[in-house]
Protein backbone atom coordinates (compact mmCIF):
# COMPACT_ATOMS: atom_id res chain seq x y z
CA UNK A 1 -20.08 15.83 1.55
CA UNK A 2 -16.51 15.33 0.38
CA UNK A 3 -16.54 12.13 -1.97
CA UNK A 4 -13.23 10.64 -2.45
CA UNK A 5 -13.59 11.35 -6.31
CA UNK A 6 -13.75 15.08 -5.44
CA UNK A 7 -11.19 14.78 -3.57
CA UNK A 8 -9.17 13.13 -6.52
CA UNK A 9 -10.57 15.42 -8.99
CA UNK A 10 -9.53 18.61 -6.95
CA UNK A 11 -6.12 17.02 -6.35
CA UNK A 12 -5.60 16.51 -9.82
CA UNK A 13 -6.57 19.71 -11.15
CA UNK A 14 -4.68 21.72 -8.22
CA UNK A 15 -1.47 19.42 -9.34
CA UNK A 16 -2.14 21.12 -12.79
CA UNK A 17 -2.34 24.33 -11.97
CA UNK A 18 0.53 24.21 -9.75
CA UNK A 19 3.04 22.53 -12.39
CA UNK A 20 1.61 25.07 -14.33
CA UNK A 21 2.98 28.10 -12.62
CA UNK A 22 6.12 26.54 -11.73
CA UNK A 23 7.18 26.24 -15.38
CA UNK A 24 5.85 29.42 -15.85
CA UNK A 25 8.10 31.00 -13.32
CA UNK A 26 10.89 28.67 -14.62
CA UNK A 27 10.58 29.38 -18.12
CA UNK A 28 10.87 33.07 -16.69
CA UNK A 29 14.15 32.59 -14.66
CA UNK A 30 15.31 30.53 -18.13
CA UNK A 31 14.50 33.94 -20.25
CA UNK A 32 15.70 36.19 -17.65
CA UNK A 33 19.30 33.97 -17.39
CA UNK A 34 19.67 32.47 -20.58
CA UNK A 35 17.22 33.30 -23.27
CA UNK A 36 17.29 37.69 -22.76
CA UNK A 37 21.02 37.94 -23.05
CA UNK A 38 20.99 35.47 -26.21
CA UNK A 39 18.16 37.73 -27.57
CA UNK A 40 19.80 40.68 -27.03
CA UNK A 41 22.80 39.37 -28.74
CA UNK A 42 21.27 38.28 -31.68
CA UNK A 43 19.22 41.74 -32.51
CA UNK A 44 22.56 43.32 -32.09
CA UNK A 45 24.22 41.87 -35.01
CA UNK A 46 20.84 42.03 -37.05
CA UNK A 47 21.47 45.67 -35.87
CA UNK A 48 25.14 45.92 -36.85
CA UNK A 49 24.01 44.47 -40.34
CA UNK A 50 21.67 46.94 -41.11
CA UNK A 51 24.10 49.76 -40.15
CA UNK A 52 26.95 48.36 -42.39
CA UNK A 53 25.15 46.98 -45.28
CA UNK A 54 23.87 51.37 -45.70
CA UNK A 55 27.53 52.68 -44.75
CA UNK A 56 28.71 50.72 -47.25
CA UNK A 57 26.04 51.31 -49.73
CA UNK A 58 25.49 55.15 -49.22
CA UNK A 59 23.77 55.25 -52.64
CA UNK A 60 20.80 53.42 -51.35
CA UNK A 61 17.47 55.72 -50.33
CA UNK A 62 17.70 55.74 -46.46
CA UNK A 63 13.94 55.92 -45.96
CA UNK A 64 13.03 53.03 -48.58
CA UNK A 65 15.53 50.58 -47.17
CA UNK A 66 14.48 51.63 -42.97
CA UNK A 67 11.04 50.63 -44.30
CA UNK A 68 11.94 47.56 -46.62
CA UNK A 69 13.93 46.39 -42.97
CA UNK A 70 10.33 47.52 -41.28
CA UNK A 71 8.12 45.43 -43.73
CA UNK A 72 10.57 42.35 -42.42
CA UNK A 73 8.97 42.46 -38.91
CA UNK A 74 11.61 45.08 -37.23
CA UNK A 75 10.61 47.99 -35.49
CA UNK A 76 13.04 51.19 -36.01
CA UNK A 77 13.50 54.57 -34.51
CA UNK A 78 15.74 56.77 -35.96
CA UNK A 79 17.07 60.20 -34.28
CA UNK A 80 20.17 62.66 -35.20
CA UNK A 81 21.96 64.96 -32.92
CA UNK A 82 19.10 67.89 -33.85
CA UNK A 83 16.89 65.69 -32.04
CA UNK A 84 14.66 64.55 -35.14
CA UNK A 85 12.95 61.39 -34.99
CA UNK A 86 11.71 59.01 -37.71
CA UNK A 87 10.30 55.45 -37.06
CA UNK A 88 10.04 52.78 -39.60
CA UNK A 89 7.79 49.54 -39.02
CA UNK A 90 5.41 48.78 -36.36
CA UNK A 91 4.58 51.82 -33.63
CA UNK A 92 6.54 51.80 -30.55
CA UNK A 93 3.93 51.34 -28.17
CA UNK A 94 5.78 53.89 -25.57
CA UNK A 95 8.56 55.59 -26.94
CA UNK A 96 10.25 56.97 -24.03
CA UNK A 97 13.95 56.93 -23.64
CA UNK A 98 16.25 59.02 -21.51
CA UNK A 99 18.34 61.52 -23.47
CA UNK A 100 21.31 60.43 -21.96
CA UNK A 101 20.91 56.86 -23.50
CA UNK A 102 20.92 58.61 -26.59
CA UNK A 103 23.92 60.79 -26.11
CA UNK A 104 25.34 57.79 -25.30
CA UNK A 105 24.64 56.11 -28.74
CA UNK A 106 25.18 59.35 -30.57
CA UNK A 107 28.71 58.70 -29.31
CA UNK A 108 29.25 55.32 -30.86
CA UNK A 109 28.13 53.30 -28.16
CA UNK A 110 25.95 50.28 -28.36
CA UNK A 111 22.51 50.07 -26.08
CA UNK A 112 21.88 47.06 -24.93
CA UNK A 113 18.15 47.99 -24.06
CA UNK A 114 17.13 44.00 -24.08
CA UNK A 115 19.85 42.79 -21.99
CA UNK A 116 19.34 45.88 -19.48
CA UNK A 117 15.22 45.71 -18.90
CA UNK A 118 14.15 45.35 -15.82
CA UNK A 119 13.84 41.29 -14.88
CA UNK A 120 9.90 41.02 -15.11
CA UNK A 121 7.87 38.53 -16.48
CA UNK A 122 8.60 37.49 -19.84
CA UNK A 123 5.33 38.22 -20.90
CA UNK A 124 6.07 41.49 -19.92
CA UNK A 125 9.99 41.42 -20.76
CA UNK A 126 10.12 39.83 -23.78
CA UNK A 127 6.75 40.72 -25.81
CA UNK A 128 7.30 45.01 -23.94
CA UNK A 129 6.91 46.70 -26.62
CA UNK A 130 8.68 49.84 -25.72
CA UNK A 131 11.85 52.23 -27.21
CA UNK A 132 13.84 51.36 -24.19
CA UNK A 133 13.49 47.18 -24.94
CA UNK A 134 15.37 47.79 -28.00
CA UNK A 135 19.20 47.32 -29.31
CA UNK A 136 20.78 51.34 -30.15
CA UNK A 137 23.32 51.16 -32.74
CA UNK A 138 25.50 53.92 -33.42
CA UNK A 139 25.09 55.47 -37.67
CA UNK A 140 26.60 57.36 -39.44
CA UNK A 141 24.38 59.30 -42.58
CA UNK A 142 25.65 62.04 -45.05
CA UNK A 143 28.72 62.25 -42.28
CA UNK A 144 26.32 63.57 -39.62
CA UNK A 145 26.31 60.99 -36.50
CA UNK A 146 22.67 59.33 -35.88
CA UNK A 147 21.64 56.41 -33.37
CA UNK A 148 19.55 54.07 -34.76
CA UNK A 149 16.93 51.53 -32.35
CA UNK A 150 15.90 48.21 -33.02
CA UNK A 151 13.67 45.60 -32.05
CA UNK A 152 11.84 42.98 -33.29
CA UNK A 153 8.12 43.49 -34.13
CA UNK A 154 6.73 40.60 -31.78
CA UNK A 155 2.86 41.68 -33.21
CA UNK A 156 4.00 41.14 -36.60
CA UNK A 157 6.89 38.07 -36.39
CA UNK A 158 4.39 35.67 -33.85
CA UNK A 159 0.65 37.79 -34.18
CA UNK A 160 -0.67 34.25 -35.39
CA UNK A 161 1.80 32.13 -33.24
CA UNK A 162 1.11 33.21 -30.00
CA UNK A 163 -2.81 33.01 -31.02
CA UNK A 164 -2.54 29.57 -32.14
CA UNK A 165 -0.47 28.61 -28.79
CA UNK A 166 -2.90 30.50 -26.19
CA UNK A 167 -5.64 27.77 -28.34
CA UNK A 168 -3.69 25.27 -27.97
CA UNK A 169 -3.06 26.13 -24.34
CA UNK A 170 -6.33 26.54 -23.57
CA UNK A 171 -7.59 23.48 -25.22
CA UNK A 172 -5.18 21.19 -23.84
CA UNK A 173 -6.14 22.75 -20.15
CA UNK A 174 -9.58 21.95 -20.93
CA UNK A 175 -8.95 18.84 -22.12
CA UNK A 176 -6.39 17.72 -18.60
CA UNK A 177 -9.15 18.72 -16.81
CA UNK A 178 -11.81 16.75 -18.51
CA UNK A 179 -9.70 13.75 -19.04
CA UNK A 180 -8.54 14.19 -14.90
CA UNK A 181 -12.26 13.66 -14.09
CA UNK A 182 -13.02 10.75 -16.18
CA UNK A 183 -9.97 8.72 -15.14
CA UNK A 184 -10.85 9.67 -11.88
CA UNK A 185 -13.95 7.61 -11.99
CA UNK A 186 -11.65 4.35 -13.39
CA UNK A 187 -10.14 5.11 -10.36
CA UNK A 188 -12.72 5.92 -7.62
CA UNK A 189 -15.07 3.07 -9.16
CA UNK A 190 -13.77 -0.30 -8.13
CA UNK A 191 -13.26 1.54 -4.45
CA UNK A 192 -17.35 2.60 -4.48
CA UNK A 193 -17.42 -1.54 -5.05
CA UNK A 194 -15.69 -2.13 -2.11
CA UNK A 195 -17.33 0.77 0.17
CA UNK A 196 -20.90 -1.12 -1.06
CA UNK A 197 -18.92 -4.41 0.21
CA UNK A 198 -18.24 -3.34 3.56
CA UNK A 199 -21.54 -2.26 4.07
CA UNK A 200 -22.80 -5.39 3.32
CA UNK A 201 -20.45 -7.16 5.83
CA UNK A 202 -21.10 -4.70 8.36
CA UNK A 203 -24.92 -6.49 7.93
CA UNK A 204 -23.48 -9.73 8.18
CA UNK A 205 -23.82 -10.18 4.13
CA UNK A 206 -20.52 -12.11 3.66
CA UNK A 207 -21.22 -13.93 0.08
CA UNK A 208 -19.64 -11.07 -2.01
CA UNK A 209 -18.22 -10.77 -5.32
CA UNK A 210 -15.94 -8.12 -6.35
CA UNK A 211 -15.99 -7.99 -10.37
CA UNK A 212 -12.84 -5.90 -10.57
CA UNK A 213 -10.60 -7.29 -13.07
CA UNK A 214 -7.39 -4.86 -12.73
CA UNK A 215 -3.91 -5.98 -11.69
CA UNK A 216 -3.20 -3.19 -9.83
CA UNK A 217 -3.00 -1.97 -6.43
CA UNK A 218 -6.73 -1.21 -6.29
CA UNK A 219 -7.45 -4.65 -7.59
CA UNK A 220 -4.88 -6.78 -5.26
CA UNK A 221 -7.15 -4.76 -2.77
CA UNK A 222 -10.22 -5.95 -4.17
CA UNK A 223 -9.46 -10.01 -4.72
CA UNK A 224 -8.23 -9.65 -0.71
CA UNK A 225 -11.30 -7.93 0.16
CA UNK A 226 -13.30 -11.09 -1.50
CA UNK A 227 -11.10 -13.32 0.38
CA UNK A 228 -11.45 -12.08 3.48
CA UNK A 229 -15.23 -11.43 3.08
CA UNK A 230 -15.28 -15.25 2.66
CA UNK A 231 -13.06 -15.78 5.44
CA UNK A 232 -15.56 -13.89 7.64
CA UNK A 233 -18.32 -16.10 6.22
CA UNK A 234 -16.04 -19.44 6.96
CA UNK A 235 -15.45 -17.64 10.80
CA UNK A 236 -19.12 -16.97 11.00
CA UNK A 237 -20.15 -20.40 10.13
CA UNK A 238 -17.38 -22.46 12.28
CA UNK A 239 -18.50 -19.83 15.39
CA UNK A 240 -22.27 -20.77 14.88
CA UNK A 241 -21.12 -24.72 14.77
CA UNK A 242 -19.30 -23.79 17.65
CA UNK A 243 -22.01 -22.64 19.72
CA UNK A 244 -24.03 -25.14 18.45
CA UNK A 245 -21.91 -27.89 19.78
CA UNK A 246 -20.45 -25.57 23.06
CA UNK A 247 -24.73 -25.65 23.62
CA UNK A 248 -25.02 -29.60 23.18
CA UNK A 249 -21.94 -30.43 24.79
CA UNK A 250 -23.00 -28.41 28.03
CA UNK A 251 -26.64 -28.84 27.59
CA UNK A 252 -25.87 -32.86 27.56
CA UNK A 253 -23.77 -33.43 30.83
CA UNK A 254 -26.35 -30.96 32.71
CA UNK A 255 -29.24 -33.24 31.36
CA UNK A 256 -27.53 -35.72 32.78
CA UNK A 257 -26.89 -34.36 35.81
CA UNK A 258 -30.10 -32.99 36.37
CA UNK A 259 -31.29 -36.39 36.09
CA UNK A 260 -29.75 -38.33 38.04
CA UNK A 261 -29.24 -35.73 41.04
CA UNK A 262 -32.97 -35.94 40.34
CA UNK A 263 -33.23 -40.04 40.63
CA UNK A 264 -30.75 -39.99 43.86
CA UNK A 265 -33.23 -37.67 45.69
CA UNK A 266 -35.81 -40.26 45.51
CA UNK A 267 -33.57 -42.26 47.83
CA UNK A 268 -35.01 -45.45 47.02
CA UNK A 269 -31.65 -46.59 45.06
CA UNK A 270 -29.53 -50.25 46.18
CA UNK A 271 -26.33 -48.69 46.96
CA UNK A 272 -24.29 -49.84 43.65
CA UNK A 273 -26.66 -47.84 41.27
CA UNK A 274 -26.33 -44.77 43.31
CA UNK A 275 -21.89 -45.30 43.00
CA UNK A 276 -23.08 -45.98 39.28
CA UNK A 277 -24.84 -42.44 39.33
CA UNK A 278 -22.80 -40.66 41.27
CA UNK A 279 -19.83 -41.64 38.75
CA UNK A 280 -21.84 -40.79 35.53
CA UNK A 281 -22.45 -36.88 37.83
CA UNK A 282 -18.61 -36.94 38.29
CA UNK A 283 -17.95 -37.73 35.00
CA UNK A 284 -19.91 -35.41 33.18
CA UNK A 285 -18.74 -32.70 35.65
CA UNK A 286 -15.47 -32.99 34.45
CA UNK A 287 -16.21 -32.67 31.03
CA UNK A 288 -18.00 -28.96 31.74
CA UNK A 289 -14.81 -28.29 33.64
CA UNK A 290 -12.22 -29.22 30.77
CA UNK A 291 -14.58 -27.27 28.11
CA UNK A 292 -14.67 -24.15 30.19
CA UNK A 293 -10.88 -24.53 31.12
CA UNK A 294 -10.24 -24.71 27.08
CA UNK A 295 -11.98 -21.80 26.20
CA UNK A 296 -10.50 -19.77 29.38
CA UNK A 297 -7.01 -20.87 28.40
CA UNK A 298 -7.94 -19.67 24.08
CA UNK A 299 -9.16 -16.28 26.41
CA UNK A 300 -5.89 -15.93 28.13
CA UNK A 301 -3.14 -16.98 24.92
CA UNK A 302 -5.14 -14.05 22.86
CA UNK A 303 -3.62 -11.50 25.51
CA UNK A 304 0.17 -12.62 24.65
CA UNK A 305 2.22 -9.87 26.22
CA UNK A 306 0.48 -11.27 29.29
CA UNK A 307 1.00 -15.11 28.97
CA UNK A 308 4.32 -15.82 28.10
CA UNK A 309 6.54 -16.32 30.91
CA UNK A 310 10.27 -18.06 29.15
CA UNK A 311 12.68 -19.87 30.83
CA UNK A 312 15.37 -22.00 29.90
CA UNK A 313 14.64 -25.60 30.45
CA UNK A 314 15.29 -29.23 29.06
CA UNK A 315 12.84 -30.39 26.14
CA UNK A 316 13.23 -34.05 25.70
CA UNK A 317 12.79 -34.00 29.91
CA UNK A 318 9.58 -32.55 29.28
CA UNK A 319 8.33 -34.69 26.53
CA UNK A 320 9.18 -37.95 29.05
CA UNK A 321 7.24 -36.47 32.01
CA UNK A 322 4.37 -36.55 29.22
CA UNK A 323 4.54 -39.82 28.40
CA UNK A 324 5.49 -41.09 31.85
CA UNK A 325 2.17 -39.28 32.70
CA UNK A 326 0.06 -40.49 29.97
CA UNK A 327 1.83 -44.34 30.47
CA UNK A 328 -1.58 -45.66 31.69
CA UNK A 329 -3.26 -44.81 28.96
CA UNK A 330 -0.93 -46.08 25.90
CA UNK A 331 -0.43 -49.17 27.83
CA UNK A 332 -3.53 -50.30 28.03
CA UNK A 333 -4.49 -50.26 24.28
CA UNK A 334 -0.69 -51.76 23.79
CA UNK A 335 0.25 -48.78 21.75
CA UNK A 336 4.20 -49.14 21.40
CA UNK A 337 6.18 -45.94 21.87
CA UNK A 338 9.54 -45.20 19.84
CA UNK A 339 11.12 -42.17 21.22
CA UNK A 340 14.45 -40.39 20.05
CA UNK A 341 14.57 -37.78 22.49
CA UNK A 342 18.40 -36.51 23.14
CA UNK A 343 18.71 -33.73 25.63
CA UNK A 344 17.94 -30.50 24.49
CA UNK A 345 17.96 -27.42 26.27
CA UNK A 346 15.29 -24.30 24.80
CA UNK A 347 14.00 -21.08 26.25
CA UNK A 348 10.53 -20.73 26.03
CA UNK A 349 7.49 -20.80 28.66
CA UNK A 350 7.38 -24.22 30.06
CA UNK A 351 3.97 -24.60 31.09
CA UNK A 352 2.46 -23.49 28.07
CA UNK A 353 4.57 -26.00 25.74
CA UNK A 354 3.96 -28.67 28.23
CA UNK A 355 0.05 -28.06 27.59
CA UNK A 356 1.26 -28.51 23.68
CA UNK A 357 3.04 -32.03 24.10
CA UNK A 358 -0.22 -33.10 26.63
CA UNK A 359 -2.41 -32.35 23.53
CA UNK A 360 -0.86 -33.76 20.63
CA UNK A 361 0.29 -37.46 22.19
CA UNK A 362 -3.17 -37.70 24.30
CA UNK A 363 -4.80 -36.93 20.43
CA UNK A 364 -2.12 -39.88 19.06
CA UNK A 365 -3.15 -41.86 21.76
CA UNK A 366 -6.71 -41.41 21.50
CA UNK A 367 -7.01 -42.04 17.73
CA UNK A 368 -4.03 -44.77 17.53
CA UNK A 369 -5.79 -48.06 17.53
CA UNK A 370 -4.64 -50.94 19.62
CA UNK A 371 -1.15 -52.15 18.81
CA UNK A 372 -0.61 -49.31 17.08
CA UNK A 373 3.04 -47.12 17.25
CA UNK A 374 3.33 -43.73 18.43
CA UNK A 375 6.80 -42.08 17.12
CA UNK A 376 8.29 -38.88 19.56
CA UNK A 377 11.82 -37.41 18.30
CA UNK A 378 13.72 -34.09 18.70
CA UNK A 379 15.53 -32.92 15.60
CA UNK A 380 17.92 -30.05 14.91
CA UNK A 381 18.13 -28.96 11.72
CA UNK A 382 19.94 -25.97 10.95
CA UNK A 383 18.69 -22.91 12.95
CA UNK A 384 15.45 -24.84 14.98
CA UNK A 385 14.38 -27.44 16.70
CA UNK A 386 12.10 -29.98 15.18
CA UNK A 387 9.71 -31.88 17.45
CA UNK A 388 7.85 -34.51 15.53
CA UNK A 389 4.48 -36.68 17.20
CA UNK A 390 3.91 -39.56 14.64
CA UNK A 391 1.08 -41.88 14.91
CA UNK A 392 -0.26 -44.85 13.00
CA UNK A 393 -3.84 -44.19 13.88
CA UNK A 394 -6.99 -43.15 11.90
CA UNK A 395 -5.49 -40.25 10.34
CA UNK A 396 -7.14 -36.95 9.01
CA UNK A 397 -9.58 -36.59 5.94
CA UNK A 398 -8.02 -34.66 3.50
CA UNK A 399 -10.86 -32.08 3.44
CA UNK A 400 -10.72 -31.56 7.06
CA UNK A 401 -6.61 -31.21 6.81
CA UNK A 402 -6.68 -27.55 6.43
CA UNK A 403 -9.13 -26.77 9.08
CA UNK A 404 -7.59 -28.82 12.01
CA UNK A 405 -5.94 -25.67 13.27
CA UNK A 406 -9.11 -23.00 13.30
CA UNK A 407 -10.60 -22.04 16.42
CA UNK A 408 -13.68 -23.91 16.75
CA UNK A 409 -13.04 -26.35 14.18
CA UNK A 410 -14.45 -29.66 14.35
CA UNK A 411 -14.88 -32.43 11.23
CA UNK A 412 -16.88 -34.68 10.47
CA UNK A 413 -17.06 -37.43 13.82
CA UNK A 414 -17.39 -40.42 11.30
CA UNK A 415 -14.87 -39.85 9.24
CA UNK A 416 -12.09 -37.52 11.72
CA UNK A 417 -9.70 -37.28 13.89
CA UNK A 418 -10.62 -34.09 16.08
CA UNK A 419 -14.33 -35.36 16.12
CA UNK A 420 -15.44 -35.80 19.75
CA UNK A 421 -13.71 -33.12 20.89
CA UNK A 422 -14.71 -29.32 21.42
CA UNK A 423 -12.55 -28.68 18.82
CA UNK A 424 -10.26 -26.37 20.52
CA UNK A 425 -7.24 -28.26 21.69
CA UNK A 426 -5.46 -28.12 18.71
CA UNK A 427 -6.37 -24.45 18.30
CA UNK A 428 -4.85 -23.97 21.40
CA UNK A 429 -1.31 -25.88 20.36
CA UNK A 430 -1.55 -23.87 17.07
CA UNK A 431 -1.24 -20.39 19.47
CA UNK A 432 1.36 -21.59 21.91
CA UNK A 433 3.75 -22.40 18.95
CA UNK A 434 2.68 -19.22 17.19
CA UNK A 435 3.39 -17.18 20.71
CA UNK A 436 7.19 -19.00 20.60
CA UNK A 437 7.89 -17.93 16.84
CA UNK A 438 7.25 -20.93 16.08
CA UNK A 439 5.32 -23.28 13.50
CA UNK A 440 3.80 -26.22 13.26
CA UNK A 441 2.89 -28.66 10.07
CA UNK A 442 0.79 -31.66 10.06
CA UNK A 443 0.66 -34.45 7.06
CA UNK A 444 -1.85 -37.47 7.63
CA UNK A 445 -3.64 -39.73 5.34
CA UNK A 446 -7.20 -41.45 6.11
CA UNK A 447 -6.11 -45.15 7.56
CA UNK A 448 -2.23 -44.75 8.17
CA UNK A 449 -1.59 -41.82 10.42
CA UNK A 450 -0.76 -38.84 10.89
CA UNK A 451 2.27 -36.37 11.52
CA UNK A 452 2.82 -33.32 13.62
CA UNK A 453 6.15 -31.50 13.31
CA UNK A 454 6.76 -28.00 15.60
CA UNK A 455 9.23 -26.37 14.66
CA UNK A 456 10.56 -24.21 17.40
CA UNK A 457 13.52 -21.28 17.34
CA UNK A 458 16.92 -23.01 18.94
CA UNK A 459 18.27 -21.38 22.13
């Protein structure tokens, strides 16, 4: 099984090796461009030295100073026009070198052997320790012409070096590699947490606590996982309510009637208690009928591409028909209505917002004591429109305040607002301003009223 910490580990370690090579392979283009040609340089003056400092000191024993330059960490080979060879320092390793490269340095040219090698590797350019890697310097002993090669003895200058770098190489690979794993597991840690944590949800576990105190990515992840987690365990517990109160609320008009469908069939009734039952069987009927239409209409907003269906139409027209519609109603609990509703023309889906207007000044009107004031106005502020429902009824608890707008939501009936209801309505205005790119706002305090405010995008 591939564990995401493998994963990490291999990833890291194949980064490694990679960078690795590529410096390798730069650092050779870097000797083969820059570094040969400066090292080839440089050996030929320490050549050219040598040479001059015997011509012009002809006294001094040729075969003490060659080795004295030897013991220095140089490797020499000396040949004269007889063909004999002498070699001073360090062994070549292979000393074979074309005759006509000699020739050429018996003549007084230079050989730039270092500058001319084959481009290979520098391990194998630089630290080649053969005749034709060298620097041939024309010299001139007793008169007779001689060509003298020179190179520096790598074994010799960087023996130690180059052991105490491959340690250090080594050791610091070792050490990448062993710190790579360990920070892997700060890594791959918190996320095991949060594998354990879905888990957990998936069994409907939902009171989980991510200790995972890091500020970055990983642990923005984590404090959102815990939020959600108890987001879930809020949805969970306002779904059960729901079906709790979905189950009373339909289990309680078919009680009803059940009951008296059951008491007409005795047929022994005076005709006013059988209107009187036949009105409670009408009543209650309607009630099933507005609680399925609720959660049909929540069914159909959740499929938006489907629902929304804009036109261009006047607002404060459609606000009137509400209130002309709902007239009855305000009236008879003397409920005054102030309304500052200029003509306003938006493109959105008309029935849908209509259904939003319904909802919020029935709610007004339904929690707006008698002789109370319901406020309606249309505002434009810059770039919206602003539709405001103001009421001076019972107003919302302040616990209750940020819940209004959850599906299934419903407070507590002696102290709220929404109680009595199925608590979907305003779930439902919530969507149909969220489907216009819209928002809506609500401020209320317990005994003064209560404020809605939809703000909708301007045509």
């Amino acid at each position: 099984m591939k564990t995401l910490y493998l994963r990490i580990s291999i990833t890291i370690i194949v980064v490694m090796l990679a960078s690795s090579v590529t410096s390798f392979l730069l650092a050779n283009v870097y000797y083969q461009y820059s570094l040969k040609p400066y090292n080839d340089q440089k050996i030929t003056h320490m050549a050219e030295d040598i040479v001059a400092f015997y011509e012009e000191n002809p006294e001094v024993r040729l075969d003490y100073y060659l080795n004295h330059v030897g013991d220095l960490g140089y490797q020499l080979y000396l040949v004269d026009e007889a063909g004999k060879e002498s070699a001073y320092g360090g062994a070549f390793r292979d000393q074979t070198l074309s005759g006509e490269v000699i020739e050429r340095v018996l003549g007084g040219e230079v050989y730039h052997g270092i500058r001319e090698l084959e481009s290979q590797f520098y391990i194998t350019g630089f630290f080649d320790n053969a005749l034709n890697n060298s620097i041939g310097m024309p010299m001139v002993i007793d008169g007779e012409p001689h060509a003298l090669f020179l190179r520096p003895d790598i074994e010799k200058q960087f023996g130690e070096l180059r052991v105490f770098l491959a340690k250090i190489l080594v050791m610091t690979l070792i050490l990448s590699i062993l710190f790579a794993l360990l920070s892997t597991v700060y890594v791959v840690k918190p996320i095991r947490k949060l594998t354990e944590a879905t888990k957990r949800i998936a069994k409907g576990q939902y009171r989980i606590q991510l200790n995972v105190k890091r500020k970055d990515e990983i642990g923005q992840l984590a404090t959102h996982f815990t939020q959600m987690a108890r987001g879930l365990e809020q949805l969970e517990a306002m779904r059960q309510e729901f079906v709790s109160n979905v189950s009373h609320e339909i289990q309680s008009p078919l009680a009803s009637i059940q009951g008296f469908a059951e008491t007409l069939r005795t047929g022994n009734l005076p005709r006013e208690q059988q209107e009187k039952y036949l009105g409670i069987i009408a009543e209650e009927s309607r009630r099933m009928s507005q609680l399925s239409k609720q959660l049909l209409t929540l069914a159909s907003l959740d499929k938006e591409e489907e629902v929304i269906e804009k036109s261009t139409f006047d607002l404060a027209e459609q606000i009137k028909q509400v209130v002309f519609m709902t007239e009855w109603s305000w009236r008879e609990k003397d409920i005054v209505m102030e309304m500052e509703l200029p003509s306003t023309l938006i493109y959105g889906d008309k029935k849908l917002l209509h259904q939003v207007w319904v909802n919020l000044i029935t709610n007004s009107i339904k929690f707006t004591e008698e002789g109370g004031t319901i406020g309606l106005a249309i505002r434009q502020p810059e770039g919206e429109l602003q539709v405001e429902v103001r009421d001076t009824g019972i107003g919302i608890s302040e616990e209750d305040l940020p819940n209004i707008f959850h599906r299934f939501y419903k407070g507590d009936k002696s102290r709220s607002r929404i109680g009595g209801s199925s608590g979907l309505g305003l779930a439902i205005v919530h969507k149909i301003v969220e489907l216009h790119d819209g928002r809506i706002e609500v401020a209320s305090k317990q005994g003064e009223g209560t404020t809605f405010s939809v703000h909708l995008p301007r045509l």
